[in-house]
N, C-alpha and C. Protein backbone atom coordinates (compact mmCIF):
# COMPACT_ATOMS: atom_id res chain seq x y z
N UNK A 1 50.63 15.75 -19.17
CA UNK A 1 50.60 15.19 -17.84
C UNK A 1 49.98 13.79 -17.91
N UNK A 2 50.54 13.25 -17.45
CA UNK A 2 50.10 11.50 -17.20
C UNK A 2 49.39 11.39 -16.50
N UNK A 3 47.75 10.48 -16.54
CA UNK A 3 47.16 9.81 -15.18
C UNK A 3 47.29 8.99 -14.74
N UNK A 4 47.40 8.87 -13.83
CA UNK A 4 47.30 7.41 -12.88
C UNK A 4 46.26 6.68 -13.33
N UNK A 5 46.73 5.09 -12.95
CA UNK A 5 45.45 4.06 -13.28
C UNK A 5 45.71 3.56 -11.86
N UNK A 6 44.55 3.15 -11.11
CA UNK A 6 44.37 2.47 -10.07
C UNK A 6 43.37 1.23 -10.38
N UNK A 7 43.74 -0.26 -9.63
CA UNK A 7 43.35 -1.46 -9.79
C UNK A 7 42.04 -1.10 -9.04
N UNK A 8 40.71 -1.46 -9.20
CA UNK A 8 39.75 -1.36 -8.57
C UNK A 8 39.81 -3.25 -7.49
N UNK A 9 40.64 -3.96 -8.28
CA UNK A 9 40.58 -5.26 -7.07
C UNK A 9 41.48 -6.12 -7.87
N UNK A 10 42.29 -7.16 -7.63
CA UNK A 10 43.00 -8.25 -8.35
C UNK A 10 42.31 -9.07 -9.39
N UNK A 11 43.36 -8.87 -10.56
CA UNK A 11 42.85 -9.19 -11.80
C UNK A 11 41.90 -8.66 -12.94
N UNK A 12 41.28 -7.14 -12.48
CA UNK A 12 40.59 -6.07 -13.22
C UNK A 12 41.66 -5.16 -13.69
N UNK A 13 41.00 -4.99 -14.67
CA UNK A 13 41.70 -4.00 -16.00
C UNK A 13 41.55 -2.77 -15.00
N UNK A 14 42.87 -1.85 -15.18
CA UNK A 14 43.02 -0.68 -14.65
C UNK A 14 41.90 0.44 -14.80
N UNK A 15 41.61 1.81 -13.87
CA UNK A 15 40.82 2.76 -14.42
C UNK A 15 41.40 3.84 -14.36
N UNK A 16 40.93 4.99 -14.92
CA UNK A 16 41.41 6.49 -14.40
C UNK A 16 40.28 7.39 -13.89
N UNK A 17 40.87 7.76 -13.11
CA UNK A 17 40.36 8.37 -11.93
C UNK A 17 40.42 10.04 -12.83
N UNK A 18 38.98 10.31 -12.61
CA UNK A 18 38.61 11.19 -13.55
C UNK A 18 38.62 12.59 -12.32
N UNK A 19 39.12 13.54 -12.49
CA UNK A 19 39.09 14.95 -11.50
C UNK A 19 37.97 15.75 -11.10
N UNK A 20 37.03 15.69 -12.59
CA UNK A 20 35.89 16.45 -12.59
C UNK A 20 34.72 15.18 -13.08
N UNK A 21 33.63 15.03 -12.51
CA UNK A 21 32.58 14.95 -13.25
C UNK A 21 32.14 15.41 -14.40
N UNK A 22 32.08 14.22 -15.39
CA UNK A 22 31.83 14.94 -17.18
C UNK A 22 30.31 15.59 -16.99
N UNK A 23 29.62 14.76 -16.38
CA UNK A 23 28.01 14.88 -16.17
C UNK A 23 27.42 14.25 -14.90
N UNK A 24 26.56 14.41 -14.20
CA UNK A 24 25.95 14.34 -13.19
C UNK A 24 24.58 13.03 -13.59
N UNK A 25 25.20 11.92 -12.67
CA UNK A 25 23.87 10.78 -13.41
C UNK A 25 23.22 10.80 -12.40
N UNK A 26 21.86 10.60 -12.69
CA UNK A 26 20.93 10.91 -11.64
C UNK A 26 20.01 9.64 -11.78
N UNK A 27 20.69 8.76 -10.59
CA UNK A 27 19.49 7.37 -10.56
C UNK A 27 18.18 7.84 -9.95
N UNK A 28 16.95 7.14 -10.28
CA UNK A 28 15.82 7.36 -9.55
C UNK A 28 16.07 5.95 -8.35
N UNK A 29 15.38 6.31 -6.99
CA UNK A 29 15.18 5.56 -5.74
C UNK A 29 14.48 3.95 -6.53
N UNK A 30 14.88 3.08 -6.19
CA UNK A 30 14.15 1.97 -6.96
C UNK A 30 13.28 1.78 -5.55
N UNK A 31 12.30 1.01 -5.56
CA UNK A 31 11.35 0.62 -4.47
C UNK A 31 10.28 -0.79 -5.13
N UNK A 32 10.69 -1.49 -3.78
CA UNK A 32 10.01 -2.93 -4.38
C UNK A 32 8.28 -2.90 -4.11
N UNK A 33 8.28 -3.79 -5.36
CA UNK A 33 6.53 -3.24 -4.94
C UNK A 33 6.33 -4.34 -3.84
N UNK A 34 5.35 -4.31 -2.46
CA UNK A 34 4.93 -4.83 -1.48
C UNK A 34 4.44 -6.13 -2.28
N UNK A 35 4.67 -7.35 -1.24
CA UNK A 35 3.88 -8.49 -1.93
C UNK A 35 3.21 -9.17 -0.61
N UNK A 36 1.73 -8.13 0.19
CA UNK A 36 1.56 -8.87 1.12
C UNK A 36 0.66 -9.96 0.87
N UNK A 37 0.40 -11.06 1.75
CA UNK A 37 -0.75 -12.14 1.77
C UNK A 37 -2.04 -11.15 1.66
N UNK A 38 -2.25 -10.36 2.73
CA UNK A 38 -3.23 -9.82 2.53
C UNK A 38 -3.51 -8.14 2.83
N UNK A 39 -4.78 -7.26 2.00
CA UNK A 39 -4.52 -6.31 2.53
C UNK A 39 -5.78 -5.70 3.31
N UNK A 40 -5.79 -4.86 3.38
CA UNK A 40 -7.42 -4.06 4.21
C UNK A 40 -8.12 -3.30 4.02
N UNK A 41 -9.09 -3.48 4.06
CA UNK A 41 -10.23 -2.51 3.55
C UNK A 41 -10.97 -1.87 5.10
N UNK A 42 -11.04 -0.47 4.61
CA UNK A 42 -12.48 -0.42 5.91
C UNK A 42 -13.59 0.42 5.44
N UNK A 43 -14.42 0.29 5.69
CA UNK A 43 -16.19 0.64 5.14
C UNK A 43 -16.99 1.08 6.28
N UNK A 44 -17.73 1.31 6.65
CA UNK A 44 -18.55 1.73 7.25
C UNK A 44 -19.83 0.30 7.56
N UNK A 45 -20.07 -0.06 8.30
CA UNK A 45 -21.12 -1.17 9.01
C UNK A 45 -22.01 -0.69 8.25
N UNK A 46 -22.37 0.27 7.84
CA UNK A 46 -23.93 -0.29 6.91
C UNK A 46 -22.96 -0.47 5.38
N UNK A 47 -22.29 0.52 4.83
CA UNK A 47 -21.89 -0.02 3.22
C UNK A 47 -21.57 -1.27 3.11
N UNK A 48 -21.13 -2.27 4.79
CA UNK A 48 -20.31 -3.50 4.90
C UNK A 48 -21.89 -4.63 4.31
N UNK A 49 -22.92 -3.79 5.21
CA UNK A 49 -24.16 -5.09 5.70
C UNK A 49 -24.53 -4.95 4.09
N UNK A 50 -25.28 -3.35 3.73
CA UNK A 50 -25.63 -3.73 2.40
C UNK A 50 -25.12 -4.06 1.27
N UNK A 51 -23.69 -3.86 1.32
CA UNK A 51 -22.56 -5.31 0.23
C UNK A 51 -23.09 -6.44 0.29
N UNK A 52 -22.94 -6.83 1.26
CA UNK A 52 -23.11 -8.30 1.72
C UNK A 52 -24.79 -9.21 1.09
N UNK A 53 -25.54 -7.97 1.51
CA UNK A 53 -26.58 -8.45 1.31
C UNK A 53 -27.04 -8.28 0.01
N UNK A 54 -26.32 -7.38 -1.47
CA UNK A 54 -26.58 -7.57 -2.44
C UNK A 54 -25.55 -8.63 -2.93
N UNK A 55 -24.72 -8.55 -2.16
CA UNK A 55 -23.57 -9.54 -3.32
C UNK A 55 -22.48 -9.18 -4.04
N UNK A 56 -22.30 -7.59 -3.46
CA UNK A 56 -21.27 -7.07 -4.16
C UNK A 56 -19.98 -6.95 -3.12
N UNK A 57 -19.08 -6.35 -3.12
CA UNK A 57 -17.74 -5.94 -2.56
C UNK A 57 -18.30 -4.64 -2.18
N UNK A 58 -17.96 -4.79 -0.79
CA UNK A 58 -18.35 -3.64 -0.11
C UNK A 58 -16.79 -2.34 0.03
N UNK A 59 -17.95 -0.81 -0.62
CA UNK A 59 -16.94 0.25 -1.33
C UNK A 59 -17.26 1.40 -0.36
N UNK A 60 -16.53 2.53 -0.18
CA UNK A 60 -17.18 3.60 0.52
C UNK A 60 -17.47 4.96 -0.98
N UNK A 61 -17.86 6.07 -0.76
CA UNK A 61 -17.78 6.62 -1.70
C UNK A 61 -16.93 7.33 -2.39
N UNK A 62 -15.45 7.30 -1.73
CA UNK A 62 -14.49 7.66 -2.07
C UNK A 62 -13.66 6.91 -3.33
N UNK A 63 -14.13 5.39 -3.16
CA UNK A 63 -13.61 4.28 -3.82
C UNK A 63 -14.26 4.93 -5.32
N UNK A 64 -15.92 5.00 -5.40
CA UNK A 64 -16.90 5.09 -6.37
C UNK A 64 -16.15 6.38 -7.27
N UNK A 65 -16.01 7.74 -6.48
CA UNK A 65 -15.51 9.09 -7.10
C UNK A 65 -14.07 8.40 -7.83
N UNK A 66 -13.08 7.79 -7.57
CA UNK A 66 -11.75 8.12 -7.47
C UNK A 66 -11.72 6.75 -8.89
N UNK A 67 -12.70 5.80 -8.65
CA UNK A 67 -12.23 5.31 -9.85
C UNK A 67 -11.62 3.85 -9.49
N UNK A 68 -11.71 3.62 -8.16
CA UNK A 68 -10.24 2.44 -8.17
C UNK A 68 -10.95 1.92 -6.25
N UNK A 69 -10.84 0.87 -5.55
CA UNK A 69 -10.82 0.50 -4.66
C UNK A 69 -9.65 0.83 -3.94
N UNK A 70 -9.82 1.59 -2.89
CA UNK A 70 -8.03 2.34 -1.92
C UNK A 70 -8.09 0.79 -0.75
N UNK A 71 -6.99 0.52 -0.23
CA UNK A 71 -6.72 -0.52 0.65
C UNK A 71 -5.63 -0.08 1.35
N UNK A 72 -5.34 -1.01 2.14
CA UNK A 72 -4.12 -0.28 3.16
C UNK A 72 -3.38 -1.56 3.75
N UNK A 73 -1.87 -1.55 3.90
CA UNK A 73 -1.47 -2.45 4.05
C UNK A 73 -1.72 -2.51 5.72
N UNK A 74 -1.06 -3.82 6.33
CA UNK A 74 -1.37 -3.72 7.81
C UNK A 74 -0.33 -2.79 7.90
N UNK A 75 0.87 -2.33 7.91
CA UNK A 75 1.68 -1.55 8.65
C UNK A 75 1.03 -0.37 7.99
N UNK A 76 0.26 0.18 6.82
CA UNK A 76 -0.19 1.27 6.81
C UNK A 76 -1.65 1.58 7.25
N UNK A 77 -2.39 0.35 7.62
CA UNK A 77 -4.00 0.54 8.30
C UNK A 77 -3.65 1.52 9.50
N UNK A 78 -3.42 1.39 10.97
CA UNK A 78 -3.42 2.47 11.86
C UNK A 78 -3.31 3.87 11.48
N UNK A 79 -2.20 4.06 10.61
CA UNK A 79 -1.98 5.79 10.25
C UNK A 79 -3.63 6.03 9.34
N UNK A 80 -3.99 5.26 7.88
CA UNK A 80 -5.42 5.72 7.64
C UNK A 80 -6.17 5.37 8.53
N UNK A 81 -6.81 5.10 9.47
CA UNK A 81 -7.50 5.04 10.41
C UNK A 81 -7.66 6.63 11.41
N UNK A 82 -6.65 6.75 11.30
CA UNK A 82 -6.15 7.81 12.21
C UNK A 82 -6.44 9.23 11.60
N UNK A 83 -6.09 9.13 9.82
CA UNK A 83 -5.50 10.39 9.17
C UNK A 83 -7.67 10.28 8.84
N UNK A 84 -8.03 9.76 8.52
CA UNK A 84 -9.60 9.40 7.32
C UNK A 84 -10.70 8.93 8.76
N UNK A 85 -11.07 8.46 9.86
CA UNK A 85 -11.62 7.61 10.05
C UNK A 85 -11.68 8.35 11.95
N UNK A 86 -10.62 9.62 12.38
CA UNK A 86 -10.95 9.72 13.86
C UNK A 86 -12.01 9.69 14.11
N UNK A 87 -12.56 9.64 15.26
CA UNK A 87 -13.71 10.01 16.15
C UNK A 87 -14.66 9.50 15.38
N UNK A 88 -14.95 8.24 14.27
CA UNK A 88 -15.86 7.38 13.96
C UNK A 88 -16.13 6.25 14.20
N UNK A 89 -17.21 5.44 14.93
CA UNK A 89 -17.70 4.55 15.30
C UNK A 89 -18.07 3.60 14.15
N UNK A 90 -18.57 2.53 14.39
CA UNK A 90 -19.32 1.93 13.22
C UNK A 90 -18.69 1.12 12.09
N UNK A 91 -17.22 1.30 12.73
CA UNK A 91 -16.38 0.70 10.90
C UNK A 91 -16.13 -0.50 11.19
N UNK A 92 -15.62 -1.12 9.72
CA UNK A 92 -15.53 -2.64 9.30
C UNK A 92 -13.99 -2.40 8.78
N UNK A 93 -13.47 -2.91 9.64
CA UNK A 93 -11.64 -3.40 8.99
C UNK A 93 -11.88 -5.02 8.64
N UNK A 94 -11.57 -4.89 6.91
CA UNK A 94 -11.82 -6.61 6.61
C UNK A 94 -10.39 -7.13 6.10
N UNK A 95 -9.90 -7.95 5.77
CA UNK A 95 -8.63 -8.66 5.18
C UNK A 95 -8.95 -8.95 3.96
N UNK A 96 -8.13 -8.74 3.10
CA UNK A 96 -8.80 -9.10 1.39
C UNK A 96 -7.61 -9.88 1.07
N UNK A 97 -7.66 -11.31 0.35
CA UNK A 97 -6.40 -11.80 -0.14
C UNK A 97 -5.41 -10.75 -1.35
N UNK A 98 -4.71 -10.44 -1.32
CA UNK A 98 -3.93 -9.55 -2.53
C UNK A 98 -3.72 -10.82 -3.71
N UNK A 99 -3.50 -11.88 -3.85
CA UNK A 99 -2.88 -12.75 -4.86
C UNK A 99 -4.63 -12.96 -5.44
N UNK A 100 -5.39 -12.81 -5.03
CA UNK A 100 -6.94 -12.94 -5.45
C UNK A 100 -7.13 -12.30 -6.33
N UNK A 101 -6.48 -10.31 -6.39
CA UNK A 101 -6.77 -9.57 -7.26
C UNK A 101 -6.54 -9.57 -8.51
N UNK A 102 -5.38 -10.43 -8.59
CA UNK A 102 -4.73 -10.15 -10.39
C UNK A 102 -4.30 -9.19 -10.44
N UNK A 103 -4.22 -8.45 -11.77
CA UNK A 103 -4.21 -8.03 -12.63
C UNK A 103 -4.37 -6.22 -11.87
N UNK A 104 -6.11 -6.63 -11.45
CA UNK A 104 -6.53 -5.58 -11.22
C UNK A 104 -5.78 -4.57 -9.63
N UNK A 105 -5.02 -5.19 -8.87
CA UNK A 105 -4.08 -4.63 -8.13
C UNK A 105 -2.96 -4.32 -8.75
N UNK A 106 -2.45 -2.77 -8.01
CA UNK A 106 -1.55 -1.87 -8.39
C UNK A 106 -1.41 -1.43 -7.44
N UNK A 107 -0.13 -1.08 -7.56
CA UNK A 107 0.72 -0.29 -6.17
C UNK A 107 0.92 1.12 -6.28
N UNK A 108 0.11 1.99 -5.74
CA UNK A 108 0.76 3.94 -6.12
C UNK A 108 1.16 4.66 -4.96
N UNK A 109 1.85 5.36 -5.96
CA UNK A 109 2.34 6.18 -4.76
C UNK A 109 1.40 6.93 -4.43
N UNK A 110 1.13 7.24 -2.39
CA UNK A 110 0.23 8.03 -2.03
C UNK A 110 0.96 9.10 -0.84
N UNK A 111 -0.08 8.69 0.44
CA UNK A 111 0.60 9.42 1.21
C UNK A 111 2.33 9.62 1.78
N UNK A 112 2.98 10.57 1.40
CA UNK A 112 4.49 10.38 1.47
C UNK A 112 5.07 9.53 0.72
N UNK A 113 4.81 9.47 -0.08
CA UNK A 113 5.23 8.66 -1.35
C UNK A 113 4.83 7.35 -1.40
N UNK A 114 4.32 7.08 -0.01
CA UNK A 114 4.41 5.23 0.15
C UNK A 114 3.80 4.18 -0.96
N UNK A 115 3.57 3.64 -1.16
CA UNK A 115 3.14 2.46 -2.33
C UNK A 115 1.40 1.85 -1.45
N UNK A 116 0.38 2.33 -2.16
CA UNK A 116 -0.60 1.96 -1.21
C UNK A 116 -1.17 0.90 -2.15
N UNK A 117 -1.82 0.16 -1.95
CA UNK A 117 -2.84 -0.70 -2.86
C UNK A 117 -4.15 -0.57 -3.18
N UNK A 118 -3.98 -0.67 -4.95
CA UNK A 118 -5.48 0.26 -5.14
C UNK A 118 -5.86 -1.31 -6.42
N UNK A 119 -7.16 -1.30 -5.86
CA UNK A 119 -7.60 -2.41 -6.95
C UNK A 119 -8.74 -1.55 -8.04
N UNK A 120 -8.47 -1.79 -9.37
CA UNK A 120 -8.87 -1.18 -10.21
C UNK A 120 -9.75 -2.84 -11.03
N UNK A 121 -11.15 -2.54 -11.16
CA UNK A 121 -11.93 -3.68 -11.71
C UNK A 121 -12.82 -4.33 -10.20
N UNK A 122 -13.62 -5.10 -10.68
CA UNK A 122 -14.51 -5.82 -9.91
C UNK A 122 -13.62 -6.35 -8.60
N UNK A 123 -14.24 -6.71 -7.68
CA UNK A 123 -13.28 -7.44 -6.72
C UNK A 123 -14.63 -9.11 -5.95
N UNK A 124 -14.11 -9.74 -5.97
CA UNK A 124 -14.47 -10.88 -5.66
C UNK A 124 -14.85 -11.06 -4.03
N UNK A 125 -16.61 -11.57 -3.45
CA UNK A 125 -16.79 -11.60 -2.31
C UNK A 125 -16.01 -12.52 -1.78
N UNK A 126 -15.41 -13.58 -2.71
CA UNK A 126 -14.35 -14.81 -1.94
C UNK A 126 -13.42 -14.17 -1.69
N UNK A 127 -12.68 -13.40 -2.24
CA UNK A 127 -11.84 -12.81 -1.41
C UNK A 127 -11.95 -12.15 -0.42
N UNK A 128 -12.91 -11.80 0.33
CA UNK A 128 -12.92 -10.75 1.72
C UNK A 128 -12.67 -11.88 2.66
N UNK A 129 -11.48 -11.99 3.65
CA UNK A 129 -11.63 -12.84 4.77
C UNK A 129 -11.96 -11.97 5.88
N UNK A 130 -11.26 -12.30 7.02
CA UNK A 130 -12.12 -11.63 8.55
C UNK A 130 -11.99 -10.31 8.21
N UNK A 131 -12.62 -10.32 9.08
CA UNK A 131 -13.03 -8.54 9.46
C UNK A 131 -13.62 -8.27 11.18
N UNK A 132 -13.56 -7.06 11.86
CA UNK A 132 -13.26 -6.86 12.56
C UNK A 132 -14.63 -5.39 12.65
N UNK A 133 -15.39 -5.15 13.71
CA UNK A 133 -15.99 -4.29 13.88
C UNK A 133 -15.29 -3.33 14.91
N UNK A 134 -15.33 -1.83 14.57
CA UNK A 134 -14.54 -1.24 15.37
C UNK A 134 -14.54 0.54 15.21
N UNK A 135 -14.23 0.90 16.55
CA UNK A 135 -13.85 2.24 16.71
C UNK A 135 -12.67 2.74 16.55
N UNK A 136 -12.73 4.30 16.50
CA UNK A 136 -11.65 4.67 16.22
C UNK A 136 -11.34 6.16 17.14
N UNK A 137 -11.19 6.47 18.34
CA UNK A 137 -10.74 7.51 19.05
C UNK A 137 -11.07 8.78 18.13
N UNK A 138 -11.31 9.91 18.97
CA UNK A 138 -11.28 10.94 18.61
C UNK A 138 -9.46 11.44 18.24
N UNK A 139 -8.94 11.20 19.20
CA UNK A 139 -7.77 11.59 18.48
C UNK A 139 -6.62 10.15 17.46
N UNK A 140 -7.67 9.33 16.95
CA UNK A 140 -7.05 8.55 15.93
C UNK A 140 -6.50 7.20 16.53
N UNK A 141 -6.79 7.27 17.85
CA UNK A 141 -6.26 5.59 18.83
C UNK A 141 -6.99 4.54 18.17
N UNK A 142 -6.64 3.73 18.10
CA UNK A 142 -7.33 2.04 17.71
C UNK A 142 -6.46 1.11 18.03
N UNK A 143 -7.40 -0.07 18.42
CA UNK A 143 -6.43 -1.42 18.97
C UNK A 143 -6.88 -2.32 17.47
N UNK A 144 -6.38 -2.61 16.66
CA UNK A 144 -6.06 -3.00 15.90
C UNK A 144 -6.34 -5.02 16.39
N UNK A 145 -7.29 -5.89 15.39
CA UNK A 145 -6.75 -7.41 16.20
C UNK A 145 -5.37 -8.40 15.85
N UNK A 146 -4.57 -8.74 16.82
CA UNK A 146 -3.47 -9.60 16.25
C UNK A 146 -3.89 -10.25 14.54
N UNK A 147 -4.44 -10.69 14.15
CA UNK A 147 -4.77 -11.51 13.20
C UNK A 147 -4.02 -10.08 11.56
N UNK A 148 -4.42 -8.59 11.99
CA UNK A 148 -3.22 -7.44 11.55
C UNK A 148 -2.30 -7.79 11.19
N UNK A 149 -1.67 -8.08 10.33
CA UNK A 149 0.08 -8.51 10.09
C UNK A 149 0.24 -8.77 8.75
């Protein structure tokens, strides 16, 4: 029995149109890693004051256990705020430049697979720009400031 060749477009070499699948290729999802200006940190008003006042990059203790600084992009700050942070008063949402980190920024997969930003190594007080003192609803509400984006 003969197969057919069909032109896939003018001027391409013919193909054959195969009946069965020989094998099943299985691409993985590609996903670009995020390249924002900046990302966010939030701490607690005293871990913020006593950073500040030794000179270090202000960490919570989750950062210290886990090994790595966690950050959050602006379109992912509200949901951690919400999921880590309800019904707490007292916090510091700051802006950290991302192109500041080097090396030591990496993108992982976290909640729902998303790509969060985790800085692994020292982090630089020049890099912290504004920051923002703020609450966070018992059931996870926050007004977030334009300067977010």
């Amino acid at each position: 029995m003969r197969q057919k060749s069909y032109l896939i477009s003018p001027g391409l070499s013919p193909v054959k149109v195969l009946r069965r699948p020989q094998a099943q290729l299985r691409v993985p999802a590609m996903s670009e890693t995020p390249d924002p200006e900046f990302i966010y940190k939030i701490v607690s008003r005293a871990a913020f004051d006593a950073a500040l006042a030794e000179g270090v990059f202000p960490q919570m203790p989750i950062d210290l256990k886990d090994g790595f600084i966690h950050f959050s992009t602006a379109a992912q700050l509200g949901e951690t705020l919400r999921l880590h942070f309800a019904g707490q008063n007292g916090l510091v949402v700051f802006a950290v430049r991302a192109s500041g980190l080097g090396e030591g920024l990496r993108w992982e997969p976290s909640r729902g697979g998303q790509l969060f930003p985790h800085a692994y190594g020292e982090v630089a007080l020049a890099n912290v720009g504004r920051h923002v003192f703020l609450a966070v609803a018992a059931d996870g509400g926050v007004e977030l400031p334009g300067w977010v984006q």
